[in-house]
Structures are given as C-alpha cells and as structure tokens.
N, C-alpha and C. Protein backbone atom coordinates (compact mmCIF):
# COMPACT_ATOMS: atom_id res chain seq x y z
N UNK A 1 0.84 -1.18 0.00
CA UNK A 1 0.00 0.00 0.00
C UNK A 1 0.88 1.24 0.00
N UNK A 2 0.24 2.06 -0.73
CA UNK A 2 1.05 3.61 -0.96
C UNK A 2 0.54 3.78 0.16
N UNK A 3 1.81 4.56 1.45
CA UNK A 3 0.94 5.94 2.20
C UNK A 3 1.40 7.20 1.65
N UNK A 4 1.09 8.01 1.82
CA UNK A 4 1.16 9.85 1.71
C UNK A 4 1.18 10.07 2.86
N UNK A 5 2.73 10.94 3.10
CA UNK A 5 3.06 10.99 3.94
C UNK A 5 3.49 12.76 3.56
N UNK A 6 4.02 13.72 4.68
CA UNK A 6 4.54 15.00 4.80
C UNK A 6 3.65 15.91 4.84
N UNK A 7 3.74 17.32 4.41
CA UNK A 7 2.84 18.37 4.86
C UNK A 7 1.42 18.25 3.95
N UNK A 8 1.28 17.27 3.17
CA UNK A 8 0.07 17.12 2.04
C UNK A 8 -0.36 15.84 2.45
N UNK A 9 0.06 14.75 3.24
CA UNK A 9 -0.69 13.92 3.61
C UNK A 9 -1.78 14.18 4.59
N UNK A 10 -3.42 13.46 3.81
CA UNK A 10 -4.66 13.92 4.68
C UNK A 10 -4.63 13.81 6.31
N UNK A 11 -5.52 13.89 7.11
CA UNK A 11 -4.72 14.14 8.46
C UNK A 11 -6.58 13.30 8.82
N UNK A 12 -6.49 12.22 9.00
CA UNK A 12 -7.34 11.14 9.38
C UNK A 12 -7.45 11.04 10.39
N UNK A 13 -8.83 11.87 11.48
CA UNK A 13 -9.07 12.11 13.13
C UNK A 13 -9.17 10.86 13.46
N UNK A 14 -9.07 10.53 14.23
CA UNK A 14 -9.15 9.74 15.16
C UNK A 14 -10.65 9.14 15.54
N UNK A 15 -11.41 8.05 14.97
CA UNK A 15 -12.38 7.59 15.18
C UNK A 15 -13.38 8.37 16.07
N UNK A 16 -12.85 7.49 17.42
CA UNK A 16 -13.21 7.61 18.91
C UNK A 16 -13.18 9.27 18.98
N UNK A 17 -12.06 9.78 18.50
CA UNK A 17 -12.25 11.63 19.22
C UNK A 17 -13.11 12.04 18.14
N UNK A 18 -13.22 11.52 16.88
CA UNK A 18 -14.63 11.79 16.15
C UNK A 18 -15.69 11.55 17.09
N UNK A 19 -16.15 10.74 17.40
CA UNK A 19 -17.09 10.63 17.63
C UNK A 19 -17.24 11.39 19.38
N UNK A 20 -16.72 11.97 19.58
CA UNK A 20 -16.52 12.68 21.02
C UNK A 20 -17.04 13.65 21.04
N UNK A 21 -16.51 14.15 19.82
CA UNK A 21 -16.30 15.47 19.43
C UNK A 21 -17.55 15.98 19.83
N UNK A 22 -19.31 15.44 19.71
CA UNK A 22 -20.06 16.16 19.39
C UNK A 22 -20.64 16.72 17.98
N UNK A 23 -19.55 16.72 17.16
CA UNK A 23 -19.97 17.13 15.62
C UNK A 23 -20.54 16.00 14.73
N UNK A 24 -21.73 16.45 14.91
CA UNK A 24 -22.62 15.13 13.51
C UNK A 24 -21.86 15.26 12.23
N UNK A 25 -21.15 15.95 11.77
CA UNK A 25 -20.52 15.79 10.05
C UNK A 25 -19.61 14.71 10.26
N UNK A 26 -19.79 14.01 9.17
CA UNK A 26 -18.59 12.81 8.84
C UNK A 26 -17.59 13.48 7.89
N UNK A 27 -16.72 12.68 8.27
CA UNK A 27 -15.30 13.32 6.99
C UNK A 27 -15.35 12.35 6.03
N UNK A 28 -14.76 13.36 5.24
CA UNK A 28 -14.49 12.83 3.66
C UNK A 28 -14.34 11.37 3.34
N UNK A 29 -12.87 11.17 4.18
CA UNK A 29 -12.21 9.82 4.54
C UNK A 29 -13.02 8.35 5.01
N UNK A 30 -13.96 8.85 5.63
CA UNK A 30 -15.06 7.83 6.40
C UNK A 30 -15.69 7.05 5.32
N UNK A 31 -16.03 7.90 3.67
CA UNK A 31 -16.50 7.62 3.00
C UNK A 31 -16.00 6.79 1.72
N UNK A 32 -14.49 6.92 1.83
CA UNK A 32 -13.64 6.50 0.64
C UNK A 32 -12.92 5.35 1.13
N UNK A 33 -13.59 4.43 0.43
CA UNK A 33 -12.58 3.06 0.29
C UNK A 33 -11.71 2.80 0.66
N UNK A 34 -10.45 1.38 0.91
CA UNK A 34 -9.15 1.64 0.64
C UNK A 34 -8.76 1.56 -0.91
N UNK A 35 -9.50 0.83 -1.34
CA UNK A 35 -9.06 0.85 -3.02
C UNK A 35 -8.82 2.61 -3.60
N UNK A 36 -9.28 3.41 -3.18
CA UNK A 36 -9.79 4.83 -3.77
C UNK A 36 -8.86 5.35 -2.64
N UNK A 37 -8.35 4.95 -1.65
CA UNK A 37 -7.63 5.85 -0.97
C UNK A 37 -6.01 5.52 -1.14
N UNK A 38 -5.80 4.04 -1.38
CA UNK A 38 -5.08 3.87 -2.27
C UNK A 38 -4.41 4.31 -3.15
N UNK A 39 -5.19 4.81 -4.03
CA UNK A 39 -5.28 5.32 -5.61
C UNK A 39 -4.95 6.83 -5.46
N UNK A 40 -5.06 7.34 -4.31
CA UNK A 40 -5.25 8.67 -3.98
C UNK A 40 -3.78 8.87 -3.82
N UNK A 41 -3.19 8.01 -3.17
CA UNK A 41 -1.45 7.65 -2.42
C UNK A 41 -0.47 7.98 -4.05
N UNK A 42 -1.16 6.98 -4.88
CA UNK A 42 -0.87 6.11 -6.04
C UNK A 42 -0.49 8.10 -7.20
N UNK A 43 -1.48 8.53 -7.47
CA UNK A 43 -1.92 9.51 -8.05
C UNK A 43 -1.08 10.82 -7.45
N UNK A 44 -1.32 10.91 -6.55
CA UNK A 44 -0.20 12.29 -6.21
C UNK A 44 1.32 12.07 -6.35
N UNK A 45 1.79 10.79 -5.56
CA UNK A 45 2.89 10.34 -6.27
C UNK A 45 3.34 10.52 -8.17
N UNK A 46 2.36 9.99 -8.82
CA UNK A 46 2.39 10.11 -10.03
C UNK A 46 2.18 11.51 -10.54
N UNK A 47 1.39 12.44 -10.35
CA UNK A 47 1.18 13.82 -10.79
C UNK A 47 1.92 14.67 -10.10
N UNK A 48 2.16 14.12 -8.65
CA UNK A 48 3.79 15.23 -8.08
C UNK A 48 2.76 16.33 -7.36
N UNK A 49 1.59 15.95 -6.95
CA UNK A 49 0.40 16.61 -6.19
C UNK A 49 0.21 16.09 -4.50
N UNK A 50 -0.80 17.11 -4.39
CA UNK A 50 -1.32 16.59 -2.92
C UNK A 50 -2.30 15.68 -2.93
N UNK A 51 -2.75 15.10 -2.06
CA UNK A 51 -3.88 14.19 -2.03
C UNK A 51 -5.07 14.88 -2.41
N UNK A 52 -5.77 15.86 -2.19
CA UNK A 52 -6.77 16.38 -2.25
C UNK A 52 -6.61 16.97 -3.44
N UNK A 53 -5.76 16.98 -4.79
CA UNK A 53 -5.68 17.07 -5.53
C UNK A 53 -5.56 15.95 -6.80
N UNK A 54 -4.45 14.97 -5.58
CA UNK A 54 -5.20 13.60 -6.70
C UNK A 54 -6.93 13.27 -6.78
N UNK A 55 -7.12 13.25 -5.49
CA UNK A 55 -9.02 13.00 -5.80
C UNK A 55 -9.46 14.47 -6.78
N UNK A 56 -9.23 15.22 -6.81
CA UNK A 56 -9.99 16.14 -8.05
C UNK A 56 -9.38 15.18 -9.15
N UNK A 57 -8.40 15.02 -9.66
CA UNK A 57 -7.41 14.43 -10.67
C UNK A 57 -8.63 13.10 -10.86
N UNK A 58 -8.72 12.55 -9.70
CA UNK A 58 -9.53 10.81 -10.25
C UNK A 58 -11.22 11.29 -9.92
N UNK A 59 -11.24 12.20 -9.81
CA UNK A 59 -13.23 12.46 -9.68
C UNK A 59 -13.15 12.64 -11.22
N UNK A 60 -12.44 13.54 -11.50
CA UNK A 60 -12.50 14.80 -12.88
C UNK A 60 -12.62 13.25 -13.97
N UNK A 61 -11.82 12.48 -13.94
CA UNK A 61 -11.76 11.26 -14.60
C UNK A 61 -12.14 10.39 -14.97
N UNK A 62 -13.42 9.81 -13.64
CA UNK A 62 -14.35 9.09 -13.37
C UNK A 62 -15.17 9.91 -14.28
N UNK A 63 -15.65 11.40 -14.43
CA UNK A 63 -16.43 12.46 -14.72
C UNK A 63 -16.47 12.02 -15.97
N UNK A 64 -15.18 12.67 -16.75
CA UNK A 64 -15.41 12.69 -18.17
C UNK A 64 -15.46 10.88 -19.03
N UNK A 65 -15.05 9.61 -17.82
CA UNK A 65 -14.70 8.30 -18.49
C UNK A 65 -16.50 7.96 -18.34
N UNK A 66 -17.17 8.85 -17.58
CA UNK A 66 -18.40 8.35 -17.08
C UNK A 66 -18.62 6.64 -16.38
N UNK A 67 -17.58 6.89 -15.18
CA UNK A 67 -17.14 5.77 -14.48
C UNK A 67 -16.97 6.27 -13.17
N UNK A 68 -17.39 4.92 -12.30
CA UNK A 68 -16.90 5.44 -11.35
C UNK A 68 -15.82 5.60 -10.31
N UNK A 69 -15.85 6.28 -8.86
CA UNK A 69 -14.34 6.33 -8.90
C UNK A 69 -13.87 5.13 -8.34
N UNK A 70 -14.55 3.98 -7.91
CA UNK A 70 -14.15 2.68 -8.18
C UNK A 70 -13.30 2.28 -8.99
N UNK A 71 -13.91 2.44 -10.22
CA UNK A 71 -13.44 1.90 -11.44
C UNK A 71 -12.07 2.60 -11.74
N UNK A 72 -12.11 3.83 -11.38
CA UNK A 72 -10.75 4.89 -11.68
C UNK A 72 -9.45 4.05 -10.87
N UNK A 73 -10.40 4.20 -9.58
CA UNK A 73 -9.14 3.58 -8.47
C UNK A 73 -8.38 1.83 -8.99
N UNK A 74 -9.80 1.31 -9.61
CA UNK A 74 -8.81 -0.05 -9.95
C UNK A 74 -7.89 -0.06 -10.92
N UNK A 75 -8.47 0.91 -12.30
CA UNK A 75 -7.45 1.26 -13.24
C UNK A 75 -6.43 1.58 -12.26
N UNK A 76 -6.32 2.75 -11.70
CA UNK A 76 -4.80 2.90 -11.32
C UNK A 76 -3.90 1.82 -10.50
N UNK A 77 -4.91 0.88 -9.70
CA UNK A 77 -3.80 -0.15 -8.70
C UNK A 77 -3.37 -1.11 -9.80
N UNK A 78 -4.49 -1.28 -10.56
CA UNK A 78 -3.57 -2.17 -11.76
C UNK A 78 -2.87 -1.57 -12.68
N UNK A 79 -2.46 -0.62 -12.74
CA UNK A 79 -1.46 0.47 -13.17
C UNK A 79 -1.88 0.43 -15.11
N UNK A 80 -2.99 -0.11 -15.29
CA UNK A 80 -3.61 0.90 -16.61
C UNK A 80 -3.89 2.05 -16.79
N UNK A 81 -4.18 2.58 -15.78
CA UNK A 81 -4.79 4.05 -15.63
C UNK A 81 -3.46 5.07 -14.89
N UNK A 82 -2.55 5.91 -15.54
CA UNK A 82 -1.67 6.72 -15.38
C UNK A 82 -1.89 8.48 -15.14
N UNK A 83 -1.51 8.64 -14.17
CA UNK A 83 -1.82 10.45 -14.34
C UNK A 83 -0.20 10.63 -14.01
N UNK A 84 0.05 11.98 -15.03
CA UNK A 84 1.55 12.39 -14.67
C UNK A 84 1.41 14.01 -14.39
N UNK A 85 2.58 14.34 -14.07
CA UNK A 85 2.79 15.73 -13.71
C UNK A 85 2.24 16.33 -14.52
C-alpha cells in the first residue's frame, strides 16, 4: 500500500475523538474506500500533487470516463490508468 506521507498527507481524526467530538458531520475519509484511498497515495505520487488534488485528478476522470471512482481507483492499482505531472 502507498501511504502519503509530509505536509500534504490527509490528516485522518481519530475515530473515537470523532465521535466525542459532538460534531454530527462525517469526513471525507469515512467515505472512501481503501481501493480509492489507495489510488489517492498512487496519483499524487504520479502527478507530483497533494492528495486532495489527486481525488480532483480521479473524480474529474471518473467524470469525463463516465465511471466510477471505483473503477478509476482499480485502473490505477492495476497500473492501466496513469496520471503524470
């Protein structure tokens, strides 16, 4: 597994202090796969981006392939699907 790591790696709260917190909103993260979060690792590496820029990079993709970002994320772990700088 890719991690993303340094000042652009996402910053993933802590379950339990989620749920402490009081705040009903869920994060982003709660919602995305590992395949797609994966891909997210996979993609900034490859485009030389932040994470929150690879997911625009694989939404925008899914968008115009009219696929979803499932499908984006498997293209990329099986390394058919390439984004570069």
């Amino acid at each position: 597994m890719v991690q993303v790591s340094g000042p652009d790696a996402p910053q993933l709260p802590p379950r339990a202090a989620h749920a402490r917190s009081g705040d009903d909103s869920v994060s982003f993260w709660e919602h995305v796969g590992p395949e797609v979060a994966q891909a997210i690792g996979m993609v900034s590496a490859q485009a030389d981006c932040s994470a929150a820029e690879a997911m625009d990079l694989i939404k925008d993709r899914a968008r115009v392939q009219n696929r979803t970002l499932d499908e984006i994320a498997a293209g990329v772990l099986d390394r058919s699907i390439r984004f570069s700088a």
